[in-house]
Protein backbone atom coordinates (compact mmCIF):
# COMPACT_ATOMS: atom_id res chain seq x y z
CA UNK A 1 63.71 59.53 -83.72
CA UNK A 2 60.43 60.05 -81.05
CA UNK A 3 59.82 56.46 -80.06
CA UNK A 4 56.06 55.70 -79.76
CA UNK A 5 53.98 55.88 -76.00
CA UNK A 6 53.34 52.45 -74.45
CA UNK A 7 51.34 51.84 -72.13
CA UNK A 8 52.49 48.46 -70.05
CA UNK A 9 49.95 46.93 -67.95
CA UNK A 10 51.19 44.16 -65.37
CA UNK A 11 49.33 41.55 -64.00
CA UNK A 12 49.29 40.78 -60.38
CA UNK A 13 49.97 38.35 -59.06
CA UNK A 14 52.29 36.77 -61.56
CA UNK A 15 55.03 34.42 -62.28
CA UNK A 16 56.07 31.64 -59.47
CA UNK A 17 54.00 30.50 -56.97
CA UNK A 18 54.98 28.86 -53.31
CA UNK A 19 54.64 25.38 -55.23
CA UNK A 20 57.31 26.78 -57.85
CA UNK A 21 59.49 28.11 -55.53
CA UNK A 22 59.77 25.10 -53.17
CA UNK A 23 60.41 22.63 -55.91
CA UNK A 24 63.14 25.15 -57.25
CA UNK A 25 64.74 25.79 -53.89
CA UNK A 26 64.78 22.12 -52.95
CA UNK A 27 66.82 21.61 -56.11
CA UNK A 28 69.22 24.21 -55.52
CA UNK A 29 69.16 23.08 -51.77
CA UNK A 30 69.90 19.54 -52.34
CA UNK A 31 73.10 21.01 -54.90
CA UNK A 32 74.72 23.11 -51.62
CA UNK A 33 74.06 19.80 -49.15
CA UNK A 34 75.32 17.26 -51.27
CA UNK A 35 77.10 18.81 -54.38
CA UNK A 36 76.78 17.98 -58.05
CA UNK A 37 75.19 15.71 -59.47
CA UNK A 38 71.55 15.57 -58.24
CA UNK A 39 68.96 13.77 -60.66
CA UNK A 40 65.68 15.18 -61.24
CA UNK A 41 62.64 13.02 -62.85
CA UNK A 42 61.32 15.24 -65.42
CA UNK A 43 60.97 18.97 -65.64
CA UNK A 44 61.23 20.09 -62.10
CA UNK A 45 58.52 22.73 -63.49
CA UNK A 46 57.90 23.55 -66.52
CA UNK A 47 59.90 26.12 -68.36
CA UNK A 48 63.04 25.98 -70.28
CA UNK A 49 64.75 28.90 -68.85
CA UNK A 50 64.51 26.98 -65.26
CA UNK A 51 65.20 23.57 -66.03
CA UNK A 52 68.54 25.27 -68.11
CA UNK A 53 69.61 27.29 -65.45
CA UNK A 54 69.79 24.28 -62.80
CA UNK A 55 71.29 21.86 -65.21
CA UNK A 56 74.15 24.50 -65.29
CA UNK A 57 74.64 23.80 -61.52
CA UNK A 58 74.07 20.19 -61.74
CA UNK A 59 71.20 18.78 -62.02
CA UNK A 60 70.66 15.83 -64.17
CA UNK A 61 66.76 15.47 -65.48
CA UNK A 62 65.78 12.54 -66.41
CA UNK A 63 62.86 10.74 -67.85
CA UNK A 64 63.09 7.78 -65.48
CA UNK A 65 64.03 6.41 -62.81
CA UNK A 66 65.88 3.39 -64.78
CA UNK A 67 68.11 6.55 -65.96
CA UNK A 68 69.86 7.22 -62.70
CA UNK A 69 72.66 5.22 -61.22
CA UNK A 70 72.67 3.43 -57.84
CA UNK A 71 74.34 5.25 -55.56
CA UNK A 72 73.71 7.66 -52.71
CA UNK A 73 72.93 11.21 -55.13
CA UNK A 74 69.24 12.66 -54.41
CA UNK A 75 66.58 12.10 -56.90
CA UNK A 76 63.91 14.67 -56.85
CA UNK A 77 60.32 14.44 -57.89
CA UNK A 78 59.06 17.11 -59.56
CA UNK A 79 55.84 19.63 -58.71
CA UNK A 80 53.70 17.82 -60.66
CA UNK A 81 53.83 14.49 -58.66
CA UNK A 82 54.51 10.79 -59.40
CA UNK A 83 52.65 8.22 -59.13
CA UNK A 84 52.88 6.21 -56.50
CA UNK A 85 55.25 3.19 -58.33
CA UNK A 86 57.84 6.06 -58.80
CA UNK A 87 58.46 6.10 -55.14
CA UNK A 88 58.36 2.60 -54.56
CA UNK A 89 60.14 1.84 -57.62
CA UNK A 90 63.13 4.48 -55.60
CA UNK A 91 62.95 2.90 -52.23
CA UNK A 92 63.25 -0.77 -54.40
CA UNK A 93 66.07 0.38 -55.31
CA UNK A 94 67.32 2.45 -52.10
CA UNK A 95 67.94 5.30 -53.88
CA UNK A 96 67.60 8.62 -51.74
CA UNK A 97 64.67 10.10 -53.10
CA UNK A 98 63.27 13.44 -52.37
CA UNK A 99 59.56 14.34 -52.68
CA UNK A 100 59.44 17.72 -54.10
CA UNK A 101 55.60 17.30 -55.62
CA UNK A 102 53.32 20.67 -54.56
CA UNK A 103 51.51 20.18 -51.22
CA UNK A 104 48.49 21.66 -53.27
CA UNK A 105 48.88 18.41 -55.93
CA UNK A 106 49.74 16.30 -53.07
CA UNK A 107 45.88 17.25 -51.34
CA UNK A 108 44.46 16.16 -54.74
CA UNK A 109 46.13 12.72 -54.38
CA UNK A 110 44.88 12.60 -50.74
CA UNK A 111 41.65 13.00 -52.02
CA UNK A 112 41.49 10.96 -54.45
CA UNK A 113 43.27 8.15 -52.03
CA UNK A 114 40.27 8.90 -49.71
CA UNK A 115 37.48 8.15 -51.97
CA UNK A 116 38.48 5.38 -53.47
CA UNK A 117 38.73 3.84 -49.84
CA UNK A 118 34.88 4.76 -48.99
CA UNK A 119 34.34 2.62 -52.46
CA UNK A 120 33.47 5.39 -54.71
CA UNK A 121 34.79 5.70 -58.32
CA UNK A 122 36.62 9.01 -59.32
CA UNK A 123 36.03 11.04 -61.80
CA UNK A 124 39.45 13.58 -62.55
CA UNK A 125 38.46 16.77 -64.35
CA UNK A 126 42.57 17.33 -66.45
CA UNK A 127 44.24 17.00 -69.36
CA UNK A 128 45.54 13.67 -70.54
CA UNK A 129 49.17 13.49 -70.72
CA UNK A 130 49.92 16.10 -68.41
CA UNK A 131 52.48 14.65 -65.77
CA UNK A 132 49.77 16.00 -62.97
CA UNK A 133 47.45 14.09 -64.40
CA UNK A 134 49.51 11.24 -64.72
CA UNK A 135 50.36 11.53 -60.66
CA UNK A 136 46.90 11.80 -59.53
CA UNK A 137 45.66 8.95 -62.12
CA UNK A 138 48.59 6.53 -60.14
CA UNK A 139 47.87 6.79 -56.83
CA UNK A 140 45.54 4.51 -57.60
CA UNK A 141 44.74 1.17 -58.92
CA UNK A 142 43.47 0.50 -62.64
CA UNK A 143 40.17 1.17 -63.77
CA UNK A 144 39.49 3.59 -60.33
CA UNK A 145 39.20 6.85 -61.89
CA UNK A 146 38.57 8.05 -65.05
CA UNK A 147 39.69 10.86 -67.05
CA UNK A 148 37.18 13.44 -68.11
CA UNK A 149 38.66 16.80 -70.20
CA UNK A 150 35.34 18.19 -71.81
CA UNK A 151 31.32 18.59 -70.98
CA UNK A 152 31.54 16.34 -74.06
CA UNK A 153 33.20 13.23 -72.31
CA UNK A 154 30.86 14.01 -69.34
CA UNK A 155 27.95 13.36 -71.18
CA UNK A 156 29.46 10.08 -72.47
CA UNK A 157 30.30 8.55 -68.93
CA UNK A 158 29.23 5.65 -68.27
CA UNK A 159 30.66 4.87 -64.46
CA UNK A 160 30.26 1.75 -62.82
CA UNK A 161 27.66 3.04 -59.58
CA UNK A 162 26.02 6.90 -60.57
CA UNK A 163 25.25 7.05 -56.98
CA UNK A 164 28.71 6.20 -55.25
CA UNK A 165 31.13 8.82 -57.50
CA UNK A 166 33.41 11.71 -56.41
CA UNK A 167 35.59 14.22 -58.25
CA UNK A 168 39.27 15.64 -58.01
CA UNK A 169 40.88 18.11 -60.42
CA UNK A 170 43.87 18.91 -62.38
CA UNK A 171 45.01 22.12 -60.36
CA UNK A 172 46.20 24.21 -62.77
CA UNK A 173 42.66 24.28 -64.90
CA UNK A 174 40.91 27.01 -66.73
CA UNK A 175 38.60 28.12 -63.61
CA UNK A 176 36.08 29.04 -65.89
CA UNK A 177 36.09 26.02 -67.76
CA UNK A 178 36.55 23.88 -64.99
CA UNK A 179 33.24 25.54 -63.21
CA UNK A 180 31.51 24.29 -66.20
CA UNK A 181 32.61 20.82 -66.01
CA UNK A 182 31.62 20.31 -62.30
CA UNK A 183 28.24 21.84 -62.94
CA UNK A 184 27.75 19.45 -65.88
CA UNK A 185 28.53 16.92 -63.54
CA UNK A 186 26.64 17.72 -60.74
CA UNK A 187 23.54 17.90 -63.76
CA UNK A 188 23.81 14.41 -64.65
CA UNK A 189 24.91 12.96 -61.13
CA UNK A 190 23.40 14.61 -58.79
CA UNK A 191 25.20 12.44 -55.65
CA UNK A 192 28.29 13.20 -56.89
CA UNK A 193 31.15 14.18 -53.73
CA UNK A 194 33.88 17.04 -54.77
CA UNK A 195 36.57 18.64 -52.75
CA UNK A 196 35.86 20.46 -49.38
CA UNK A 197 37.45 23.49 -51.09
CA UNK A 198 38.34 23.49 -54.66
CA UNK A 199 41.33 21.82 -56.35
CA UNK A 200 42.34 24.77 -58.49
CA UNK A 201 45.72 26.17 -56.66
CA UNK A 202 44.81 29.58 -55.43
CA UNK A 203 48.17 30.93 -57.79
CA UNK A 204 46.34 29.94 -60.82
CA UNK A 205 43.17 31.38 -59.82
CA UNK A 206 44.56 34.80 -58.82
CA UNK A 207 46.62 34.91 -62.16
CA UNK A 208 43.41 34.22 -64.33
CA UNK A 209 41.74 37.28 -61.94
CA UNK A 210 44.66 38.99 -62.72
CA UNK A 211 44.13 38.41 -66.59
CA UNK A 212 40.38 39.26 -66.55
CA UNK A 213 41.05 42.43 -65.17
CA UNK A 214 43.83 43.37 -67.79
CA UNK A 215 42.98 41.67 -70.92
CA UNK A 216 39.58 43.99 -71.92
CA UNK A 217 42.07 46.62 -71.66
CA UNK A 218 44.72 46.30 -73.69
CA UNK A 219 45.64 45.87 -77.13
CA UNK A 220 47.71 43.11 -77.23
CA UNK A 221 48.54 40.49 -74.18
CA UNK A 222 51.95 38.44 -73.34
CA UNK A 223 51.57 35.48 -71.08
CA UNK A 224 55.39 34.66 -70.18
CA UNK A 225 55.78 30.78 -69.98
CA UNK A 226 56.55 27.60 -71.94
CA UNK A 227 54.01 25.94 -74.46
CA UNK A 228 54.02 22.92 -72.16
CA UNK A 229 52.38 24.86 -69.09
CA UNK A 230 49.53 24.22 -68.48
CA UNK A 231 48.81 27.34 -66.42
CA UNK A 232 50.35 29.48 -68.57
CA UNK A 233 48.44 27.98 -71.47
CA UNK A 234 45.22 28.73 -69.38
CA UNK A 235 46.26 32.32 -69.00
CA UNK A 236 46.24 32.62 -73.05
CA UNK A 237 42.94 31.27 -73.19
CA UNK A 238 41.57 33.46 -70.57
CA UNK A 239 42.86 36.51 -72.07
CA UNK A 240 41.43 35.25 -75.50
CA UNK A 241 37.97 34.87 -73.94
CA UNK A 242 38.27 38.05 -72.01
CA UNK A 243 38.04 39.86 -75.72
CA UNK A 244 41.72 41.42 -76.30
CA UNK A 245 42.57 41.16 -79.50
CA UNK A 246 45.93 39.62 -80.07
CA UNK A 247 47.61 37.20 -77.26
CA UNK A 248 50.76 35.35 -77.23
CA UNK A 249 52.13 33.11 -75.30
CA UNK A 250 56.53 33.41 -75.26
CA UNK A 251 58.91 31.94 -73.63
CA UNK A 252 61.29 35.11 -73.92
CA UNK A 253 61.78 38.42 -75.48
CA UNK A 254 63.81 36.65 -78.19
CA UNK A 255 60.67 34.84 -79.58
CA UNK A 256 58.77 37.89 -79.82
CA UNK A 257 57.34 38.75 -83.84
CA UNK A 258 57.67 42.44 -83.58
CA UNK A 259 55.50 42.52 -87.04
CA UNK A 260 52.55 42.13 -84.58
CA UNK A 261 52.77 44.59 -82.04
CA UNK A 262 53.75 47.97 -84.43
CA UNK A 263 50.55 49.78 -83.65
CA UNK A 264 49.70 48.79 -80.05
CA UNK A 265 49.55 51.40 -77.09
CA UNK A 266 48.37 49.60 -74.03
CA UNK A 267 50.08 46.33 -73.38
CA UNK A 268 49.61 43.75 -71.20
CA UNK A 269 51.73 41.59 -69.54
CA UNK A 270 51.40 38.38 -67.14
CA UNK A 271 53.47 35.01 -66.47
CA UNK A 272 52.53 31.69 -65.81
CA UNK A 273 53.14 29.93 -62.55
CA UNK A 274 56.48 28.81 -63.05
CA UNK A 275 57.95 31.54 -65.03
CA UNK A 276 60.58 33.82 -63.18
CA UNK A 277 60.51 37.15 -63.03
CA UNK A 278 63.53 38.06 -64.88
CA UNK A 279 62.12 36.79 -68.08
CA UNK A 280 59.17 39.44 -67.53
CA UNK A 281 61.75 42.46 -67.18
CA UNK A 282 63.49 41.14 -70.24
CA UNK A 283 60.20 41.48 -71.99
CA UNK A 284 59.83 44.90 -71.02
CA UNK A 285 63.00 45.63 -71.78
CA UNK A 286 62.65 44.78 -75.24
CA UNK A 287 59.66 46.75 -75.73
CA UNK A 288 61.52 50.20 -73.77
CA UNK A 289 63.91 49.38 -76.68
CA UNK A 290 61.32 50.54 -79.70
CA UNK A 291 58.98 52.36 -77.20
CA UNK A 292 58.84 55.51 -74.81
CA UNK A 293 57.51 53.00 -71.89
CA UNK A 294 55.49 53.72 -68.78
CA UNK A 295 54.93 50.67 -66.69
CA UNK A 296 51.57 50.26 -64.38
CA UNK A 297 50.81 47.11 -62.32
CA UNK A 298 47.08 45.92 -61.43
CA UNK A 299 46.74 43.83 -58.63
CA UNK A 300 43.93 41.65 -58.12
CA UNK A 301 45.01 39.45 -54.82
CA UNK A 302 47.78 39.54 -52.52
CA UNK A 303 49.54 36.18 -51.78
CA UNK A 304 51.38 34.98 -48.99
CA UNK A 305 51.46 31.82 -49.24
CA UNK A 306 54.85 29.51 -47.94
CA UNK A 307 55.51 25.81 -48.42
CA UNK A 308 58.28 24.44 -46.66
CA UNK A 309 61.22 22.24 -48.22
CA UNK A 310 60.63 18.95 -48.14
CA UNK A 311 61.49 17.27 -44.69
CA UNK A 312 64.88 15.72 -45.85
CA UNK A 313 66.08 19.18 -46.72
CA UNK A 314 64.55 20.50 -43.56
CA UNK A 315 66.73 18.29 -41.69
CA UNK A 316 70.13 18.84 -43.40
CA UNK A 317 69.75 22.27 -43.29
CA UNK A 318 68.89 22.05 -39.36
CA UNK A 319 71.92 20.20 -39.00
């Protein structure tokens, strides 16, 4: 039987950014320099098919630090950053701890270190809950930042000096939504400091380009990434806002509900920050399955970008 034309738009850029990719490799690193087991604190990122694939090699996650044993094995951060008693708390303890937070989180927490020593009060645009969040909001004391997540809590806000404030952000934020939040607060406080360049990662910006370009196009959208991404979960709203008709969010091709795509003929297809590539193919495999499939990529940016392992790494791997 004729299978029917499909059309497969891919987004570009996609799928794992330099923060992903360092925080990955220093995992895998840290399993070829010092062998089996090395603890992780949380998700290294956030997707299943990751955090699965490592634990087969090794790695131990854990929710805290009170979960791994003295001894000499490396305990790795994750991307999202810790806040700052999660280091001490290791060194305490003289556990061999290795930093593998995104340099791009890491300039938020600079940031937001820097403020609060000129005496202003912070104001961090993110969503509660979100281990990012949770970083940033620790690298400082009590009651110096607060948490805003809508215009709504913005127009609440009652800070302790209107004219001495700054702002940070989450950096994997809607950038549309986000845009609106800053200008709301700029409205009401007028001598509010932000960021010498934005907070927003440039991945998750160039995927939500990526999205807009795509998503007025097609019939039906696939963002590739775990429910507990943020950026992927961004990606879903964009393309929701952008005016195509039916988006999902999967994890894999297993979860897709084939009942919704029967009568689709352009398709597009992106993946958040910390989903891998393979899971993308698998996708499109799926689909070549019940489809006669042509394949076209749209590129909206072209990325370069490196981060380094962290230094301990660095240094074994010199050596």
């Amino acid at each position: 039987m004729t299978k029917p034309p499909l059309d497969i738009l891919l987004c570009a850029p996609r799928g794992f950014c330099a923060g992903v990719v360092r925080a990955i490799d220093a995992v895998e690193k840290a399993l070829t320099i010092y062998g089996a087991p090395v603890y992780v604190r949380h998700e290294i990122v956030h997707n299943k098919y990751v955090v699965e694939s490592l634990r087969r090699k090794g790695a131990v996650f854990v929710r805290e630090l009170d979960e791994v044993p003295d001894g000499d094995a490396p305990v790795i951060f994750s991307a999202h950053g810790v806040p700052r008693s999660v280091p001490e708390a290791a060194a305490a303890r003289r556990l061999f701890a290795i930093d593998a937070t995104c340099p791009l989180v890491t300039k938020v927490h600079r940031e937001a270190q820097v403020h609060h020593k000129r005496g202003r009060h912070i104001v961090l645009i993110g969503h509660r809950g979100h281990p990012e969040v949770i970083g940033t909001m620790g690298q400082l004391p009590e009651g110096a930042a607060t948490l805003v997540e809508t215009v709504e809590d913005i127009a609440r806000l009652q800070p302790p000096d209107e004219t001495n404030l700054a702002f940070v952000t989450q950096t994997t934020l809607s950038v549309d939504d986000t845009q609106e939040m800053v200008d709301a607060l700029r409205a009401r406080f007028p001598a509010i400091v932000g960021p010498h360049k934005e907070d927003i990662c440039y991945a998750t910006t160039n995927r939500q380009g990526a999205v807009k370009r795509v998503a007025p196009l097609v019939d039906a959208m696939i963002v590739v990434g775990s429910p507990n991404s943020s950026n992927s979960q961004r990606l879903r709203e964009v393309a929701e806002r952008e005016g195509c008709p039916l988006v999902r969010l999967l994890l894999r091709a297993e979860d897709i509900d084939w009942s919704l795509f029967g009568g689709i003929r352009r398709l597009g297809i992106t993946a958040g920050a910390s989903a891998p590539e393979v899971l993308v193919e698998e996708i499109i495999d799926a689909f070549a399955e019940r489809y006669e499939v042509s394949v076209e990529s749209v590129s909206t940016a072209d990325e370069s970008v490196f981060f380094p392992l962290p230094r301990e790494l660095r240094e074994q791997a010199a050596e």
